[in-house]
N, C-alpha and C. Protein backbone atom coordinates (compact mmCIF):
# COMPACT_ATOMS: atom_id res chain seq x y z
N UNK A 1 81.83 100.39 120.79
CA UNK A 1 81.38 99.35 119.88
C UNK A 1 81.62 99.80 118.45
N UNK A 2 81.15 98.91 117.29
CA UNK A 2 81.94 99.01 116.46
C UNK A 2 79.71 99.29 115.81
N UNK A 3 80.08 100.15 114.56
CA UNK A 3 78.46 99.97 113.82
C UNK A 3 79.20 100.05 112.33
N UNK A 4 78.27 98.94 111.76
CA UNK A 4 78.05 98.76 110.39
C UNK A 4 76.81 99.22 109.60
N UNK A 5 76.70 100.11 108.84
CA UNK A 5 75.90 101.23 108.31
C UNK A 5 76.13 100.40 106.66
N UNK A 6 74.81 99.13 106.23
CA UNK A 6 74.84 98.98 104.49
C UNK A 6 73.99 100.03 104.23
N UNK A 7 74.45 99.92 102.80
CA UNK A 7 73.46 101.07 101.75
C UNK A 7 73.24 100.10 100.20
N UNK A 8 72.89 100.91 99.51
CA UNK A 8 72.80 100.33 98.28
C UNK A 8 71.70 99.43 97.45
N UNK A 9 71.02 99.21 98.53
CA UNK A 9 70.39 97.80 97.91
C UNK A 9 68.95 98.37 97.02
N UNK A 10 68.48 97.53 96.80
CA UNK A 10 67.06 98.34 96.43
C UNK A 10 66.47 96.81 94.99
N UNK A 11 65.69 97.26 94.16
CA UNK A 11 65.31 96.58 93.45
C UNK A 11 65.19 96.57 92.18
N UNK A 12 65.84 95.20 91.30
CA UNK A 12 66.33 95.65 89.67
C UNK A 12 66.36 94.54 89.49
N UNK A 13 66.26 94.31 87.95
CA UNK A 13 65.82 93.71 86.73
C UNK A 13 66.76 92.68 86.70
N UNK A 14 66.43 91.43 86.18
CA UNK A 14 67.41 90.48 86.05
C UNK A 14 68.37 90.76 84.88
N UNK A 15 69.72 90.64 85.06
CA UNK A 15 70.85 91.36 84.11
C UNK A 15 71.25 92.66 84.56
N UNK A 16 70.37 92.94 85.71
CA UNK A 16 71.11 94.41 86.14
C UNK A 16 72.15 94.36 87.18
N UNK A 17 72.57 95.83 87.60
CA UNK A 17 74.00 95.94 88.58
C UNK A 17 73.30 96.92 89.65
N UNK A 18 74.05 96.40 90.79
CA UNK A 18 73.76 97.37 92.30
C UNK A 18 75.16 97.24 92.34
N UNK A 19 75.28 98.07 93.42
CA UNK A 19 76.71 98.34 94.28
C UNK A 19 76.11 98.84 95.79
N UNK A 20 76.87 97.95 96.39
CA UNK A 20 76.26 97.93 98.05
C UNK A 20 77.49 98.55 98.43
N UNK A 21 77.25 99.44 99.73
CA UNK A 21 78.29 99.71 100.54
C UNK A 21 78.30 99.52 101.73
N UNK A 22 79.37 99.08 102.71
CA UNK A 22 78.98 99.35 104.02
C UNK A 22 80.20 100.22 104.81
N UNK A 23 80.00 100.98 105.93
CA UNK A 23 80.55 101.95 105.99
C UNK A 23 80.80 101.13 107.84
N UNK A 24 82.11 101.56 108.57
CA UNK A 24 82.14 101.29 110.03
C UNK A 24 82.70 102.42 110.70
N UNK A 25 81.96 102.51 112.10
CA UNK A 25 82.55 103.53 112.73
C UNK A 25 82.82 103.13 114.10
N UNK A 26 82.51 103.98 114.95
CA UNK A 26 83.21 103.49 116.13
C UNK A 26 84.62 103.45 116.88
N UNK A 27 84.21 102.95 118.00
CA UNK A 27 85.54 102.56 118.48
C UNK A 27 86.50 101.44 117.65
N UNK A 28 87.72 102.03 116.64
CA UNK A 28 88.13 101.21 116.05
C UNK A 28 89.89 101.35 116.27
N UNK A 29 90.76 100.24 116.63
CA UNK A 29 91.98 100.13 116.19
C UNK A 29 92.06 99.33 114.76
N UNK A 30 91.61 98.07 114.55
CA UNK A 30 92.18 98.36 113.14
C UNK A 30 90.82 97.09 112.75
N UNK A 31 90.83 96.88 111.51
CA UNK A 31 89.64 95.77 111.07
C UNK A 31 90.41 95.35 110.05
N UNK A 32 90.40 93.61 110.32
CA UNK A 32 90.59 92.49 110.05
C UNK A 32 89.91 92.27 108.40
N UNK A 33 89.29 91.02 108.03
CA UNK A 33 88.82 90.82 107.24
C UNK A 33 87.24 91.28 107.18
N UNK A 34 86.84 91.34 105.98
CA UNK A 34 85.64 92.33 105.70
C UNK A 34 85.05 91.67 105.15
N UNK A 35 83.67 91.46 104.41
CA UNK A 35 83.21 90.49 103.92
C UNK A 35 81.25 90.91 104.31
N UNK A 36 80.76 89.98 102.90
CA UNK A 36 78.98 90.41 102.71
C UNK A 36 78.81 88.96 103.24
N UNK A 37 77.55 88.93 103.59
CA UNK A 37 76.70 87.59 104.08
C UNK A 37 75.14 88.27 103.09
N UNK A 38 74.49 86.92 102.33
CA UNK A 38 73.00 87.12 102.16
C UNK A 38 71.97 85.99 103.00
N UNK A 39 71.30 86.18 102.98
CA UNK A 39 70.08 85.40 103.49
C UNK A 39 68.56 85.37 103.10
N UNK A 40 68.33 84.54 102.23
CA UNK A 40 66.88 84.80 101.75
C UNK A 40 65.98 84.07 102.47
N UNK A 41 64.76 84.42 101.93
CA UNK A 41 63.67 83.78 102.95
C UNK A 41 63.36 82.34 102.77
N UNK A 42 63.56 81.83 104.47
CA UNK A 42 63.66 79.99 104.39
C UNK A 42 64.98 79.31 103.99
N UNK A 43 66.10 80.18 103.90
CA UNK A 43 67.36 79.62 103.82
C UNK A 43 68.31 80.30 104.83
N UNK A 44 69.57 79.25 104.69
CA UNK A 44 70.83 79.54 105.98
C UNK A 44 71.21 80.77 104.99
N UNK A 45 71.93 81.38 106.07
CA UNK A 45 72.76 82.57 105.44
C UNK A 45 74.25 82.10 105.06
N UNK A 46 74.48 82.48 104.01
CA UNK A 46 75.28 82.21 103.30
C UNK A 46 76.67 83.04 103.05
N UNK A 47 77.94 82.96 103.15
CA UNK A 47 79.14 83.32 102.67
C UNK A 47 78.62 84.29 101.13
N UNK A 48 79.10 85.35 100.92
CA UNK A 48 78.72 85.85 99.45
C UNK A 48 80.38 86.20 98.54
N UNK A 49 81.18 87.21 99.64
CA UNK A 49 82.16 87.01 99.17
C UNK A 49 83.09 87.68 100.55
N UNK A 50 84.56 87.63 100.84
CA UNK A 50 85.26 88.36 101.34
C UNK A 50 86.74 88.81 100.77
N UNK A 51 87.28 90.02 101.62
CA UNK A 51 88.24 90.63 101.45
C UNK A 51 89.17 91.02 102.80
N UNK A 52 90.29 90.68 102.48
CA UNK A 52 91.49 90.96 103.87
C UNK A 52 91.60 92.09 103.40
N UNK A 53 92.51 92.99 104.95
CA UNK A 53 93.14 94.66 104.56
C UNK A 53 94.08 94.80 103.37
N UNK A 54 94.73 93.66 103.05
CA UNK A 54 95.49 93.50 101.83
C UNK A 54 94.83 93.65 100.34
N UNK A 55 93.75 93.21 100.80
CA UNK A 55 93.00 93.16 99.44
C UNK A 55 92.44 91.83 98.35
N UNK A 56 92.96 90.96 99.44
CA UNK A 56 92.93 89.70 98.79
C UNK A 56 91.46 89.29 98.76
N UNK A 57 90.77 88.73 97.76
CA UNK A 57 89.44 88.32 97.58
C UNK A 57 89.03 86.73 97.45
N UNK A 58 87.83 86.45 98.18
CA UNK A 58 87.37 85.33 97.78
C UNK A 58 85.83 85.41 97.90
N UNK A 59 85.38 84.45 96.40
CA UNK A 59 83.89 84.51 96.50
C UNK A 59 83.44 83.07 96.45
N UNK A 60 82.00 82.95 97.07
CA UNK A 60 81.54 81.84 96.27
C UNK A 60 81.30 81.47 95.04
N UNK A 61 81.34 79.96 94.86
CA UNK A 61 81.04 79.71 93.38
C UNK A 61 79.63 80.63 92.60
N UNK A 62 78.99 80.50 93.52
CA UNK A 62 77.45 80.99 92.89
C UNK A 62 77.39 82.47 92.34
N UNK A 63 78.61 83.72 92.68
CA UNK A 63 78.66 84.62 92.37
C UNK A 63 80.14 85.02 91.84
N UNK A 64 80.88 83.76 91.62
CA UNK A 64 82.36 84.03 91.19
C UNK A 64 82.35 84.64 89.49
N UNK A 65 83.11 85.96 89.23
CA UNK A 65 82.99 86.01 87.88
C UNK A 65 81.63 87.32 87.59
N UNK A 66 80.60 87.44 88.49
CA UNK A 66 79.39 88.09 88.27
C UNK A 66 79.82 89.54 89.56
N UNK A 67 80.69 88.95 90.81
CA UNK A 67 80.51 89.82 91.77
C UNK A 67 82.10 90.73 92.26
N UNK A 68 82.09 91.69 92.96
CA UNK A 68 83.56 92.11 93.24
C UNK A 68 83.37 92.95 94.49
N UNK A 69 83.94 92.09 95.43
CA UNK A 69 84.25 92.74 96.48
C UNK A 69 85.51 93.55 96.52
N UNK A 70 85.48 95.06 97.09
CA UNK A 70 86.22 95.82 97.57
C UNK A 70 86.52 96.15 98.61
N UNK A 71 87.42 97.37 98.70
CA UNK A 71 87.56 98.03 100.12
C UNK A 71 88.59 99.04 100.00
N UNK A 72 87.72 100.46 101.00
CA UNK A 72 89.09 101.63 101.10
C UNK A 72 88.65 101.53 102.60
N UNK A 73 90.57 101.42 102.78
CA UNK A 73 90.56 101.31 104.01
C UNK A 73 90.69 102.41 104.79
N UNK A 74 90.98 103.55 104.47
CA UNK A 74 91.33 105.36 105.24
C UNK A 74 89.42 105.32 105.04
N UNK A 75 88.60 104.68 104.76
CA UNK A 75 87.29 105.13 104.74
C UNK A 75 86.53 103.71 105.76
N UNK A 76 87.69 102.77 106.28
CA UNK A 76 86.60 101.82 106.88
C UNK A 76 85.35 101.59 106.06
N UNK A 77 85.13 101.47 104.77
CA UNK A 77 84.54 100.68 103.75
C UNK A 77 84.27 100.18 102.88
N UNK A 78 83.85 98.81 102.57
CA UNK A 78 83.67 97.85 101.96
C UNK A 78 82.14 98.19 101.20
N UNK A 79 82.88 97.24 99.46
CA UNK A 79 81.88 97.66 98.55
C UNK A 79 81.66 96.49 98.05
N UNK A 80 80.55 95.64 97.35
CA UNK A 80 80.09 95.10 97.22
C UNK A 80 79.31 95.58 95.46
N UNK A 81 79.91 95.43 94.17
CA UNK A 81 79.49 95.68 93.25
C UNK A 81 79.03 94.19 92.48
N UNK A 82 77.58 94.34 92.38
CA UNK A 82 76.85 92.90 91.65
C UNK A 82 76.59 93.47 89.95
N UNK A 83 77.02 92.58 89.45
CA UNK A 83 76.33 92.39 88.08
C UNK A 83 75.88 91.27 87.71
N UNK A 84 75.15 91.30 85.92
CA UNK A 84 74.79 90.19 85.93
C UNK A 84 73.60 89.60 86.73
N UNK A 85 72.69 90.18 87.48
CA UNK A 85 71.89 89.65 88.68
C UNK A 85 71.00 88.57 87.99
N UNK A 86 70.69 87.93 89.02
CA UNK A 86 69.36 87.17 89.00
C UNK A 86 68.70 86.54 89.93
N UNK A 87 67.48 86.06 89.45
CA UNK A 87 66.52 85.87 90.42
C UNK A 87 66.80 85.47 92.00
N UNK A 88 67.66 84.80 91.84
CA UNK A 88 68.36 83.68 93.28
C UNK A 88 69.40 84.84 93.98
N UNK A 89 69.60 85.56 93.28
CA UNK A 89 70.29 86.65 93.93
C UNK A 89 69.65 87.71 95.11
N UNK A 90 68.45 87.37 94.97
CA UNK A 90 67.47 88.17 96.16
C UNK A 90 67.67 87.44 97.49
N UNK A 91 67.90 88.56 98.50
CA UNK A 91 68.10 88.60 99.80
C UNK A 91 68.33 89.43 100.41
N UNK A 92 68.14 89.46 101.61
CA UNK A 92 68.93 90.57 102.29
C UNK A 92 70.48 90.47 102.59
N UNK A 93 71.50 91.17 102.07
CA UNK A 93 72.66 91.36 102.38
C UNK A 93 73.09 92.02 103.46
N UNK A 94 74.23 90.83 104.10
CA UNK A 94 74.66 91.74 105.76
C UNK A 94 76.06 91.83 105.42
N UNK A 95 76.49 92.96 105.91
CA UNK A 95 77.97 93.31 106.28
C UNK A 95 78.35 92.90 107.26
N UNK A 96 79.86 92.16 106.93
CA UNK A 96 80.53 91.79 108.36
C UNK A 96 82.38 92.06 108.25
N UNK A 97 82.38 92.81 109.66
CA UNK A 97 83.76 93.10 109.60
C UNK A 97 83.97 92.20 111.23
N UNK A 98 85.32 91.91 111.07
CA UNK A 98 86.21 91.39 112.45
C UNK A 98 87.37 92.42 112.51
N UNK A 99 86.74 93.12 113.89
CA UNK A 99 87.78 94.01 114.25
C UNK A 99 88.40 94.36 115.34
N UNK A 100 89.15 95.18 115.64
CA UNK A 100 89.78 94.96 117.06
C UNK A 100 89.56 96.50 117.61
N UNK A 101 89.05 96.91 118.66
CA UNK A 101 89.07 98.03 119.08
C UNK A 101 89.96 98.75 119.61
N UNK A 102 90.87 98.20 120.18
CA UNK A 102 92.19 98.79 120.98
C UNK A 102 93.63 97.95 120.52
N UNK A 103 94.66 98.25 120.75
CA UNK A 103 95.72 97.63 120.75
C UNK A 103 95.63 96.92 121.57
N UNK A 104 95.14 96.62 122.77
CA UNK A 104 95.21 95.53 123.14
C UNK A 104 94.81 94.36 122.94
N UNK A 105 93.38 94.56 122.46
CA UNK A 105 92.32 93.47 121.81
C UNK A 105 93.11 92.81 120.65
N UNK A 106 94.23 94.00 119.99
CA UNK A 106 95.06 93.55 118.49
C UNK A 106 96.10 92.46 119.31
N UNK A 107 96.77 92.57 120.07
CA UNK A 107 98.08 92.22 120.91
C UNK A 107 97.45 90.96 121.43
N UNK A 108 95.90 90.48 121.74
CA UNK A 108 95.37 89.50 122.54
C UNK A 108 94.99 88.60 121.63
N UNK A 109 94.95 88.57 120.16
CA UNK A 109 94.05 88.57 118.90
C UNK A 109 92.28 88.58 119.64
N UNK A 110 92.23 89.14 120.29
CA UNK A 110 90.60 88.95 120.66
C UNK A 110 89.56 89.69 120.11
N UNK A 111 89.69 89.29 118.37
CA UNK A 111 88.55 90.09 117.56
C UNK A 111 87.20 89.79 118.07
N UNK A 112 86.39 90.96 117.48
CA UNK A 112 84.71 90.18 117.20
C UNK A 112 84.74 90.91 116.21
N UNK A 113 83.20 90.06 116.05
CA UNK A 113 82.82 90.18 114.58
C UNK A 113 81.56 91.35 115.09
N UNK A 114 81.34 92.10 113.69
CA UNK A 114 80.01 92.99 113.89
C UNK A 114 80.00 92.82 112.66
N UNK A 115 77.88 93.04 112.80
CA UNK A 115 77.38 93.05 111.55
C UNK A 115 76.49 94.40 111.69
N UNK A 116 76.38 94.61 110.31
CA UNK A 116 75.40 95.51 109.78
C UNK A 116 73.63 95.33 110.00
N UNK A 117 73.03 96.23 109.76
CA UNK A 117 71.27 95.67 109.70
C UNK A 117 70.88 94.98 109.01
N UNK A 118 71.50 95.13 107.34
CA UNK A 118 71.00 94.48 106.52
C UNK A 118 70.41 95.40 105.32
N UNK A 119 70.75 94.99 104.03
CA UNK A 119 69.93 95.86 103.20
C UNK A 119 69.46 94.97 101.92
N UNK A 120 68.21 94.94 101.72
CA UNK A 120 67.26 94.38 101.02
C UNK A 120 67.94 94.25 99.31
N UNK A 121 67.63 93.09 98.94
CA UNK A 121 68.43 92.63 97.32
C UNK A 121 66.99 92.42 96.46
N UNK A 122 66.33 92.68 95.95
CA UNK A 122 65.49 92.10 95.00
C UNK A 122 65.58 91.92 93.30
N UNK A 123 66.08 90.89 93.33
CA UNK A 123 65.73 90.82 91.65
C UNK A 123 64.66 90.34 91.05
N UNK A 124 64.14 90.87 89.94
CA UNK A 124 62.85 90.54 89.13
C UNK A 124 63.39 89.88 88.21
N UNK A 125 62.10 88.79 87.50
CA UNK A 125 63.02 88.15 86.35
C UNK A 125 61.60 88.62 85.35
């Protein structure tokens, strides 16, 4: 199986910066697109931003301009640097990679997705 290990999160001031990481291990042939999910309390979880192995990025409007998703790929992980924060920015952030464990799973396209535990966002205003 594949594990997603976030870090980073913790709690800061509105106008401040975190940098989340998430790290994968496991049984891995290669991982697909990479990408954060948040979810605050009493709401759907939400798209935050993603990144292909290429490097190509897309975010939502609500953090376009404030947020920057990364990724080293000889390290299987994805970074997640916020600035700018604010209040609505609190949630818990999940890591999600789609990956393939074997060449065959690559050859079948029969990804899954794995997520991380989750690591806690709090902003104060």
């Amino acid at each position: 199986q594949v594990q997603l290990v976030e870090s980073g999160g913790g709690l800061v001031q509105a106008g401040g910066s975190l940098r989340l990481s998430c790290v994968a291990s496991g049984t891995i042939f290669t991982i697909d697109v990479m990408g954060w999910y948040r979810q605050a309390p009493g709401k759907e979880r939400e798209l935050v931003a993603t990144i292909t192995g290429g490097g190509s990025a897309a975010y939502a409007d609500s953090v376009k301009g404030r947020f920057t998703i990364s990724r080293d790929n000889a390290k299987n992980t994805v970074y997640l640097q916020m600035n700018s924060l604010k209040p609505e920015d609190t949630a818990v952030y999940y890591c999600n990679s789609r990956a393939y464990r074997t060449p065959a799973e690559y050859l079948r396209q029969n990804a899954n997705d794995y997520w991380g535990q989750g690591t806690q966002v709090t902003v104060s205003s």
